[in-house]
N, C-alpha and C. Protein backbone atom coordinates (compact mmCIF):
# COMPACT_ATOMS: atom_id res chain seq x y z
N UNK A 1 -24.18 -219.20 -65.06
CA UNK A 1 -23.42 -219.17 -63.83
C UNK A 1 -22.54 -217.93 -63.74
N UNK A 2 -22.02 -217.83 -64.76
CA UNK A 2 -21.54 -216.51 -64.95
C UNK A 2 -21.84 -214.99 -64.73
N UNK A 3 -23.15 -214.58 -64.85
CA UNK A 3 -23.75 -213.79 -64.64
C UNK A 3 -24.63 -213.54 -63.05
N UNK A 4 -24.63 -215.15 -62.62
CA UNK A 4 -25.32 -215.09 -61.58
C UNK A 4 -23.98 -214.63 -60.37
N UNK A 5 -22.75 -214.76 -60.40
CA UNK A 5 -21.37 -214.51 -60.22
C UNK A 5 -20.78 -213.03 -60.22
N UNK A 6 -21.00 -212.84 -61.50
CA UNK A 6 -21.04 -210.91 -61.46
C UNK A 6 -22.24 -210.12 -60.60
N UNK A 7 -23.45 -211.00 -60.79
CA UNK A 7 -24.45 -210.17 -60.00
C UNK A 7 -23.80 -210.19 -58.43
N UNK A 8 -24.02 -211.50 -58.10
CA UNK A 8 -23.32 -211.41 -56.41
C UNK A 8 -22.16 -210.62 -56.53
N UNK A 9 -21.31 -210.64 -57.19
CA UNK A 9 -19.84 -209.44 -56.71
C UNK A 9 -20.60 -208.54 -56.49
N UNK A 10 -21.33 -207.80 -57.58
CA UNK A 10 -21.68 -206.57 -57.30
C UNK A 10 -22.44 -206.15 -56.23
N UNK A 11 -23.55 -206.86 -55.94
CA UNK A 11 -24.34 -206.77 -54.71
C UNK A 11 -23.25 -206.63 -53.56
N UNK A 12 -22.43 -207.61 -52.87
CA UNK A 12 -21.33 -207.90 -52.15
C UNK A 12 -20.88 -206.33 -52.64
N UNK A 13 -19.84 -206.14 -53.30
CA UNK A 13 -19.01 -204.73 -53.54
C UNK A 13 -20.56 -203.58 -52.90
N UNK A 14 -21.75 -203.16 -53.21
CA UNK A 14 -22.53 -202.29 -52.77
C UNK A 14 -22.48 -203.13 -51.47
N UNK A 15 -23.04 -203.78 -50.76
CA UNK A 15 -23.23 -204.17 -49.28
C UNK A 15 -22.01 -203.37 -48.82
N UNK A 16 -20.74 -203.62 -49.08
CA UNK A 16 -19.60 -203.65 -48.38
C UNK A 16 -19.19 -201.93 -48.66
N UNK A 17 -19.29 -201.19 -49.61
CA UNK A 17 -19.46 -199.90 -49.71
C UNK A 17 -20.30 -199.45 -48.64
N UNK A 18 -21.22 -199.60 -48.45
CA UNK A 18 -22.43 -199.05 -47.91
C UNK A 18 -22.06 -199.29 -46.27
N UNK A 19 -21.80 -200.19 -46.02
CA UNK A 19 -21.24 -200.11 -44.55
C UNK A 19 -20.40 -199.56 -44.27
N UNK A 20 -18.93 -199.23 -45.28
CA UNK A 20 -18.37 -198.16 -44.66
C UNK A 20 -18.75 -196.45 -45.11
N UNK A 21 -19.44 -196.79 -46.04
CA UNK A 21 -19.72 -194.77 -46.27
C UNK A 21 -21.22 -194.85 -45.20
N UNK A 22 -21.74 -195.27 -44.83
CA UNK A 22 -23.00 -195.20 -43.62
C UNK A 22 -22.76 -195.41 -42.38
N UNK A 23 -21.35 -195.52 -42.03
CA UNK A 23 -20.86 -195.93 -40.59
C UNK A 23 -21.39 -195.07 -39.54
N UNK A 24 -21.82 -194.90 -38.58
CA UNK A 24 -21.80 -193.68 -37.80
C UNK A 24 -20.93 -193.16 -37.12
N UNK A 25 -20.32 -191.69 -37.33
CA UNK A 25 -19.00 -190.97 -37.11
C UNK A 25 -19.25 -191.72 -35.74
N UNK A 26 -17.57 -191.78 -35.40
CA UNK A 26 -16.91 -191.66 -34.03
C UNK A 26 -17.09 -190.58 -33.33
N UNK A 27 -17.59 -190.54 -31.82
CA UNK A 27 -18.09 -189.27 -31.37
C UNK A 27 -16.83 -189.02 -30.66
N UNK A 28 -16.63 -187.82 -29.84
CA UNK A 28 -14.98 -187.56 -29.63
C UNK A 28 -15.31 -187.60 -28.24
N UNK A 29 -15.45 -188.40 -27.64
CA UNK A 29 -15.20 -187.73 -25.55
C UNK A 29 -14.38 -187.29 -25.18
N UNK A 30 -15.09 -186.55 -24.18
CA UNK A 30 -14.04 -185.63 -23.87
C UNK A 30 -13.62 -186.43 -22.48
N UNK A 31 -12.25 -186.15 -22.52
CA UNK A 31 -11.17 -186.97 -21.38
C UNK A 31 -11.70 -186.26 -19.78
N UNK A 32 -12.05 -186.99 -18.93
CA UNK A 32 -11.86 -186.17 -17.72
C UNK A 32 -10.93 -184.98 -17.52
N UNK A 33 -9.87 -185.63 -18.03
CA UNK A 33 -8.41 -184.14 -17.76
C UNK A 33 -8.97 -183.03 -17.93
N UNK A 34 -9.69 -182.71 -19.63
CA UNK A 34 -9.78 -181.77 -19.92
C UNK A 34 -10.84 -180.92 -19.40
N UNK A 35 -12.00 -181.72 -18.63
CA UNK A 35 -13.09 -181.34 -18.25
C UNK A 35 -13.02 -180.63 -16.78
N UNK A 36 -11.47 -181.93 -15.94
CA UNK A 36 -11.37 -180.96 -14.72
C UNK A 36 -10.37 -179.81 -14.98
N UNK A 37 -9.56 -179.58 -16.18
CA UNK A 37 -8.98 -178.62 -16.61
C UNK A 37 -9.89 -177.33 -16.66
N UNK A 38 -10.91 -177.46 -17.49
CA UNK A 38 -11.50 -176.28 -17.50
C UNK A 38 -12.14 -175.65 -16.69
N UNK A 39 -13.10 -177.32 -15.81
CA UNK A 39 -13.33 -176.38 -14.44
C UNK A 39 -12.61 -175.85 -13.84
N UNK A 40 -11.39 -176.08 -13.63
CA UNK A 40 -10.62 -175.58 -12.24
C UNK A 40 -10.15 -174.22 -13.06
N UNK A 41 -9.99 -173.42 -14.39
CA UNK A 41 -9.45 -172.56 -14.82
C UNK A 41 -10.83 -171.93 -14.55
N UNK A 42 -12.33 -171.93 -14.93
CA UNK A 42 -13.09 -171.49 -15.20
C UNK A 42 -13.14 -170.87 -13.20
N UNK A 43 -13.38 -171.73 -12.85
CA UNK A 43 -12.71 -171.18 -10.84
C UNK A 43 -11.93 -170.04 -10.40
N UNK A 44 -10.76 -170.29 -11.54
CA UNK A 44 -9.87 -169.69 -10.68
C UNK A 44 -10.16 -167.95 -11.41
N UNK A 45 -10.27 -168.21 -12.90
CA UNK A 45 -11.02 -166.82 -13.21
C UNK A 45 -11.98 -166.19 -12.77
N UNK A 46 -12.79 -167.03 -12.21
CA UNK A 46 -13.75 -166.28 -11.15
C UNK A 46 -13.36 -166.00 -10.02
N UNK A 47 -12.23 -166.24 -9.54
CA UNK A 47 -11.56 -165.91 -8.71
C UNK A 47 -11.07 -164.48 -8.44
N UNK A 48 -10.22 -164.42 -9.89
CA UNK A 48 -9.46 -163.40 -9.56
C UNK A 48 -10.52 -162.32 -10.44
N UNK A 49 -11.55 -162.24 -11.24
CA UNK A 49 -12.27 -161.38 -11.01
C UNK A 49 -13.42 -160.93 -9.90
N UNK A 50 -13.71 -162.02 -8.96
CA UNK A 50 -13.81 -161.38 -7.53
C UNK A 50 -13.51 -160.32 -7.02
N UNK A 51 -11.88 -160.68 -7.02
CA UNK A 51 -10.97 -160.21 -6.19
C UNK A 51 -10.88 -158.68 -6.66
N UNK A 52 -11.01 -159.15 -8.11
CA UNK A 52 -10.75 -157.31 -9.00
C UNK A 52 -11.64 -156.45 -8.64
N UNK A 53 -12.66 -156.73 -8.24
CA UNK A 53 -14.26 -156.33 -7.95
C UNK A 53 -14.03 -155.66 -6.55
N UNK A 54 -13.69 -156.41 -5.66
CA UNK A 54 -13.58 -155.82 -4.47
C UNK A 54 -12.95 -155.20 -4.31
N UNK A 55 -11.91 -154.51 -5.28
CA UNK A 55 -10.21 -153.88 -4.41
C UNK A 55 -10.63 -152.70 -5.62
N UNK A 56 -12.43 -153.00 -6.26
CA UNK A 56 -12.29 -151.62 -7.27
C UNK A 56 -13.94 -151.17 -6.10
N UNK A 57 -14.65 -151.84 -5.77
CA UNK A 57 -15.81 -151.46 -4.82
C UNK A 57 -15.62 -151.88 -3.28
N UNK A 58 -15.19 -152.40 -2.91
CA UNK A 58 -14.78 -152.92 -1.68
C UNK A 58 -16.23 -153.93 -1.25
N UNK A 59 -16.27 -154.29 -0.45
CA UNK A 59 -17.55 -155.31 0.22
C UNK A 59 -18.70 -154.97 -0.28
N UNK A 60 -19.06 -154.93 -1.73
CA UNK A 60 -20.05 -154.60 -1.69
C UNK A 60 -21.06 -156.22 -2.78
N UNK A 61 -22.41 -155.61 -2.13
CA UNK A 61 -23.56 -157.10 -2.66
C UNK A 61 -23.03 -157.38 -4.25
N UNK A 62 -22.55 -156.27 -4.96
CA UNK A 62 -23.22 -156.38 -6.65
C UNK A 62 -21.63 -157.53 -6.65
N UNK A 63 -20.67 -157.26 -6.18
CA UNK A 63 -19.58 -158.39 -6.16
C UNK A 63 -19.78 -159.60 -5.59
N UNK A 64 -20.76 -159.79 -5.00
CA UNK A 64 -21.07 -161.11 -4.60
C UNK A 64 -22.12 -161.21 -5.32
N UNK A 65 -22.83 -160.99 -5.63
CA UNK A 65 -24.18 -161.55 -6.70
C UNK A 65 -23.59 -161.84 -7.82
N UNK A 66 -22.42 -161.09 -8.43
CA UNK A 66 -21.76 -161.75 -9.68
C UNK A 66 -21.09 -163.08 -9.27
N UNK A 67 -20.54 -162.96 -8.62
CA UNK A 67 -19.39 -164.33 -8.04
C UNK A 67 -20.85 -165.49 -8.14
N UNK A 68 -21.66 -164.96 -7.65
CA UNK A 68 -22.28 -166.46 -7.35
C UNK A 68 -22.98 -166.97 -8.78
N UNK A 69 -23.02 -166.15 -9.29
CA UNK A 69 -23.90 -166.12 -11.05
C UNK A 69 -22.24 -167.00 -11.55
N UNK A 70 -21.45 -166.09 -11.49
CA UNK A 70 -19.81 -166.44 -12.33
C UNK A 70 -19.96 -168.43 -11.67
N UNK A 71 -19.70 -168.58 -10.89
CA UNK A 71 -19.89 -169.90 -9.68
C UNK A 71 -20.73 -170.77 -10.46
N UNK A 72 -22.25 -170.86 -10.21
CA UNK A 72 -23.10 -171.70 -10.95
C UNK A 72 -22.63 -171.88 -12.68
N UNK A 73 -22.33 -170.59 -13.48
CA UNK A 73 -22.19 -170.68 -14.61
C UNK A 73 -21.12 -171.40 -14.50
N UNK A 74 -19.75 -171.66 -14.34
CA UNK A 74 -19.04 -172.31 -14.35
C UNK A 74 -18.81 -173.94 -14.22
N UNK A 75 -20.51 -174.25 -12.83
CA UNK A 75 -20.58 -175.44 -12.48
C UNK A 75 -21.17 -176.10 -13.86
N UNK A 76 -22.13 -174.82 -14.16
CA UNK A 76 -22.88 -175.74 -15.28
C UNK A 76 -22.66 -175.91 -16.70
N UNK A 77 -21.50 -175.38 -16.54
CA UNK A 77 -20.67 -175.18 -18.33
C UNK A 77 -19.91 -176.45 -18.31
N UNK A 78 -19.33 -176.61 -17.08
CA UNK A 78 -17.57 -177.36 -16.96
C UNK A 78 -17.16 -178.47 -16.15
N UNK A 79 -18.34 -178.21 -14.82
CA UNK A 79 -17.86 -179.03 -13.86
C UNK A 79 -18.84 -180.04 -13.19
N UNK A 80 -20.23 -180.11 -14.16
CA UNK A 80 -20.88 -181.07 -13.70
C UNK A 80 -21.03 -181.45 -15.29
N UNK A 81 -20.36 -181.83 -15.94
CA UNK A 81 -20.41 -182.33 -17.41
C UNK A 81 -19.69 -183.88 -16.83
């Protein structure tokens, strides 16, 4: 009886090890805040390099073909996550 006693602890002690060193990590989500945080920064930097663009070329296409590249990249980094 004795032995049949130590065997179960031990089995029990490995079962109970094994569930916590095999757990599967906690994954981290990310909070809305931070997600509409970055979109709206990732915006507004495209913003004001727009703006830098035009007041160094004035109305010209190659400042709007970036804005709209800068735009999508932003949607699809930050703001449709």
């Amino acid at each position: 009886m004795r032995r049949f006693v130590s065997s179960l602890s031990a089995a029990l002690l490995f079962v109970a090890m094994a569930l916590v060193l095999f757990q599967p990590y906690p994954a981290r989500t990310a909070r809305a805040a931070d997600i509409n945080e970055r979109c709206s920064a990732c915006l507004q930097r495209t913003e004001a390099h727009y703006e830098r663009c035009q007041a160094q070329f004035g109305f010209d296409t190659r400042c709007d073909e970036q804005f709209n590249r800068d735009i999508v990249n932003c949607y699809r980094q930050f703001c449709e996550q």
